[in-house]
C-alpha atoms as a PDB file:
ATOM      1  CA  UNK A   1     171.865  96.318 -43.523  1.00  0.00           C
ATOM      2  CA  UNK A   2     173.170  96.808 -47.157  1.00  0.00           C
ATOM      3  CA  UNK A   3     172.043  99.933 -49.118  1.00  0.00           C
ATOM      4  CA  UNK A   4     173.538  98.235 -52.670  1.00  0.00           C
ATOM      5  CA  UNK A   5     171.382  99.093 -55.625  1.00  0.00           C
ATOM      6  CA  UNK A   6     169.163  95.649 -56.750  1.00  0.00           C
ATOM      7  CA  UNK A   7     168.332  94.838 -60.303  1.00  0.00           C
ATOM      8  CA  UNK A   8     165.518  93.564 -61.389  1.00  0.00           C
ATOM      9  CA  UNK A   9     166.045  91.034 -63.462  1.00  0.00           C
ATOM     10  CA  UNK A  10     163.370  89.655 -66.456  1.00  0.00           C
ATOM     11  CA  UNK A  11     165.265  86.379 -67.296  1.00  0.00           C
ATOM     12  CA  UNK A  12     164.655  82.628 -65.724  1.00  0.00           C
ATOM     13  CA  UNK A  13     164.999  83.955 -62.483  1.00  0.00           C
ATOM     14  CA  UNK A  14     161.903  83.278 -59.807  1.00  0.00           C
ATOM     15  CA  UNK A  15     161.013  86.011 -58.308  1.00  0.00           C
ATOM     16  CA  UNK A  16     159.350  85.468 -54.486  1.00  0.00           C
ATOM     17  CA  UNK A  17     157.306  88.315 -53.192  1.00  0.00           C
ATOM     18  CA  UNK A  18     155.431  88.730 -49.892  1.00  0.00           C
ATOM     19  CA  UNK A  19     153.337  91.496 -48.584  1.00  0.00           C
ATOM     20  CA  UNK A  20     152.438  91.786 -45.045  1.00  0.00           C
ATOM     21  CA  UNK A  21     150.020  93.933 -43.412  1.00  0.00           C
ATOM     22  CA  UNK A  22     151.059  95.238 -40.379  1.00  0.00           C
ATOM     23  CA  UNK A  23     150.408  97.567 -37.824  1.00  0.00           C
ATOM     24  CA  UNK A  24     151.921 101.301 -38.405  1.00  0.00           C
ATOM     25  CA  UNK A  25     153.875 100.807 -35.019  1.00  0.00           C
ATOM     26  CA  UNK A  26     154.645  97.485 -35.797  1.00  0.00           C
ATOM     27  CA  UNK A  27     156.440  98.175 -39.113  1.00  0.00           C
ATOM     28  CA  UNK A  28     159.591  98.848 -38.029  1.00  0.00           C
ATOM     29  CA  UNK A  29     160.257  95.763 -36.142  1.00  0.00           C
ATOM     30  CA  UNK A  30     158.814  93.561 -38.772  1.00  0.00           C
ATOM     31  CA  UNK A  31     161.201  95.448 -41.267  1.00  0.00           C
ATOM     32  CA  UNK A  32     164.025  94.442 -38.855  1.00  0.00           C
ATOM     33  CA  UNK A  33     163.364  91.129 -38.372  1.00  0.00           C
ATOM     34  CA  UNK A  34     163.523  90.744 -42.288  1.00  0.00           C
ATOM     35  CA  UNK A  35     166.240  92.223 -42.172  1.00  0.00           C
ATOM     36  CA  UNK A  36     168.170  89.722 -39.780  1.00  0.00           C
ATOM     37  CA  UNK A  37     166.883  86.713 -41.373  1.00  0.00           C
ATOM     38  CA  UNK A  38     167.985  88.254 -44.806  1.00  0.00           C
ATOM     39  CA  UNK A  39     171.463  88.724 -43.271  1.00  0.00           C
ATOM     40  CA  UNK A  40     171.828  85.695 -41.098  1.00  0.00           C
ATOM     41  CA  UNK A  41     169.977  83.239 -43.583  1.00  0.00           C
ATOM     42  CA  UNK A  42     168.192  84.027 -46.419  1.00  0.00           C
ATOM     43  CA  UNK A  43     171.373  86.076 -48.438  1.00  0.00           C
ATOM     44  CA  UNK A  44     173.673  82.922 -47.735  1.00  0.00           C
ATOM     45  CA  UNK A  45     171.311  80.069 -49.230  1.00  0.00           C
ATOM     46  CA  UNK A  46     171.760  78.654 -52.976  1.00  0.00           C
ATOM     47  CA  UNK A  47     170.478  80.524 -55.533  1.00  0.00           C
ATOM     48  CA  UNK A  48     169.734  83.142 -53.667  1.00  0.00           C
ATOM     49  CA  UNK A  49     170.247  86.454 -56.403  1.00  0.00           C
ATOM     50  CA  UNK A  50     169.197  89.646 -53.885  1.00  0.00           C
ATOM     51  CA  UNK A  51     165.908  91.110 -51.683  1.00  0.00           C
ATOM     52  CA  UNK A  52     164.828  94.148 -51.055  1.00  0.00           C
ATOM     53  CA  UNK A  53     162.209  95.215 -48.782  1.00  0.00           C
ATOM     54  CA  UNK A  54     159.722  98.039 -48.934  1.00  0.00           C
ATOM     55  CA  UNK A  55     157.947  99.412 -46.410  1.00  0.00           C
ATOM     56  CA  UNK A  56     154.902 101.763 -46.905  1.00  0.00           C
ATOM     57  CA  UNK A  57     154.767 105.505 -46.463  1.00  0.00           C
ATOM     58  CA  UNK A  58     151.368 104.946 -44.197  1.00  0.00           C
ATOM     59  CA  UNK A  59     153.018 102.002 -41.917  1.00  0.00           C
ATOM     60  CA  UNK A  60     150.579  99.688 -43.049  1.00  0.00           C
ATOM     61  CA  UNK A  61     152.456  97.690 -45.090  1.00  0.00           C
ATOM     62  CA  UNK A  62     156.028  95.398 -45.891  1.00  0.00           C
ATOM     63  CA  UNK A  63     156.707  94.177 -49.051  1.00  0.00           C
ATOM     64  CA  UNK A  64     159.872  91.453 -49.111  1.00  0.00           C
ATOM     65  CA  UNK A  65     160.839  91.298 -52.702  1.00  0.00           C
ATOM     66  CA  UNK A  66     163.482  88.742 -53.506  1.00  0.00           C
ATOM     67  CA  UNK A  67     165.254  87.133 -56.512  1.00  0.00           C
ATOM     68  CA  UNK A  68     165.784  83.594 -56.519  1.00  0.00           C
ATOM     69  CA  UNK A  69     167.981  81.407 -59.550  1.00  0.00           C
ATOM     70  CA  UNK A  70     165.522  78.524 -59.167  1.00  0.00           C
ATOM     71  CA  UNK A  71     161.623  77.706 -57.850  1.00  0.00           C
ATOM     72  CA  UNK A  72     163.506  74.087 -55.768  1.00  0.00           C
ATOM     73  CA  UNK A  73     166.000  77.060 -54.403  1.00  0.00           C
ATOM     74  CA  UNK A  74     162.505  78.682 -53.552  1.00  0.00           C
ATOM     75  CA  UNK A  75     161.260  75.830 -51.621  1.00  0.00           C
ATOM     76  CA  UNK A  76     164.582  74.739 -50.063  1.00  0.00           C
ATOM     77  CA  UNK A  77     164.855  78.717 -48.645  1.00  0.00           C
ATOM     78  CA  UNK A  78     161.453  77.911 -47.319  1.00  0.00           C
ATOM     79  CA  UNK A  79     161.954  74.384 -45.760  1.00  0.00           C
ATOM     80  CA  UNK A  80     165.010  75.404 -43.858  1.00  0.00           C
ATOM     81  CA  UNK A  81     165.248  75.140 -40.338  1.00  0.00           C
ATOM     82  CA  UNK A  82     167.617  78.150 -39.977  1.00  0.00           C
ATOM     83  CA  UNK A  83     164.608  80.708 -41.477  1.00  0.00           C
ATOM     84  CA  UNK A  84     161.681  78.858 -39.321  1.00  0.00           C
ATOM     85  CA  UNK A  85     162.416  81.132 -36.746  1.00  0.00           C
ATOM     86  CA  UNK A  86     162.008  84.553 -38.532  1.00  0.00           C
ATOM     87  CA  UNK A  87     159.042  83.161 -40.398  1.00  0.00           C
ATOM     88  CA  UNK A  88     158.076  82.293 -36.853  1.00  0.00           C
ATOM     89  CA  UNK A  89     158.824  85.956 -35.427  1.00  0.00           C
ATOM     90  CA  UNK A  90     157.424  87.449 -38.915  1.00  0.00           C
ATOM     91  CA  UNK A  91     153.824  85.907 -38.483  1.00  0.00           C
ATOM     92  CA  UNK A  92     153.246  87.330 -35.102  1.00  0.00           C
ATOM     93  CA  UNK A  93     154.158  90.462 -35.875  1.00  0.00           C
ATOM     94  CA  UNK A  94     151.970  90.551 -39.201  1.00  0.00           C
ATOM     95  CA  UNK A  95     149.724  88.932 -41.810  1.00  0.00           C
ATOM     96  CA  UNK A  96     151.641  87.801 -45.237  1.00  0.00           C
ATOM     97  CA  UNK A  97     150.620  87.209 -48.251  1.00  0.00           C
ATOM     98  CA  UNK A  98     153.362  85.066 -50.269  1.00  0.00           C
ATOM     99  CA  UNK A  99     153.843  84.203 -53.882  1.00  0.00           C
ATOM    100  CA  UNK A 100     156.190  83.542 -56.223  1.00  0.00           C
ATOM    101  CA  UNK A 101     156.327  85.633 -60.010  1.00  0.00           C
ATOM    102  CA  UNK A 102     157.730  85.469 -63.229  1.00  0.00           C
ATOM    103  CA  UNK A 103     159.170  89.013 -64.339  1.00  0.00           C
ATOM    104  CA  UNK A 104     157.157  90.005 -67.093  1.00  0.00           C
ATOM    105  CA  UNK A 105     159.111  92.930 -68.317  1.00  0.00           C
ATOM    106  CA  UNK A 106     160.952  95.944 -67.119  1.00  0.00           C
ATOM    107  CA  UNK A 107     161.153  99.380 -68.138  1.00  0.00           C
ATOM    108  CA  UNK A 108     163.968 101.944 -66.985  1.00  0.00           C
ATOM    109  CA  UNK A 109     164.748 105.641 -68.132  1.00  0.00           C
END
């Protein structure tokens, strides 16, 4: 798993996010089969700019944010027979709740 910082980027970038709810003892393996798919698909598709997942302090919830160059590199990530499995593994693990964003602004310190 890679610990790199992520930046969020506000520029023509898609940005696909998906929150699952999810049992508190169920959290962890969810987290690692994003993980995996990020690694072994997801990271090595085109257009693919970074994802980060987040995982609630209660255990109730996952949230898979990822940066993507286009919307058709979106759809292509999504269509691909490589990531049907982890989607696969993903939904019976937890409920998601996907959709795709435009970054509105950001504000650092």
């Amino acid at each position: 798993m890679s610990k790199k910082q992520a930046v969020i980027r506000a520029d023509e970038t898609v940005t696909f996010i998906s929150v699952f709810d999810v049992e508190p003892e169920k959290q962890q393996q969810l987290i690692d089969v994003l993980n995996e798919g990020a690694e072994k698909v997801i990271s090595k598709r085109p257009g693919f700019i970074s994802a980060s997942i987040l995982a609630s302090k209660d255990g109730t919830r996952v949230v898979n944010y990822a940066q993507w160059k286009s919307l058709d590199d979106v759809k292509a990530t999504r269509e691909d027979p490589n990531a049907a499995p982890f989607a696969k593994r993903m939904a019976e693990i937890a409920k998601a709740t996907p959709n795709v964003f435009t970054v509105s602004s950001v504000h650092t310190a």
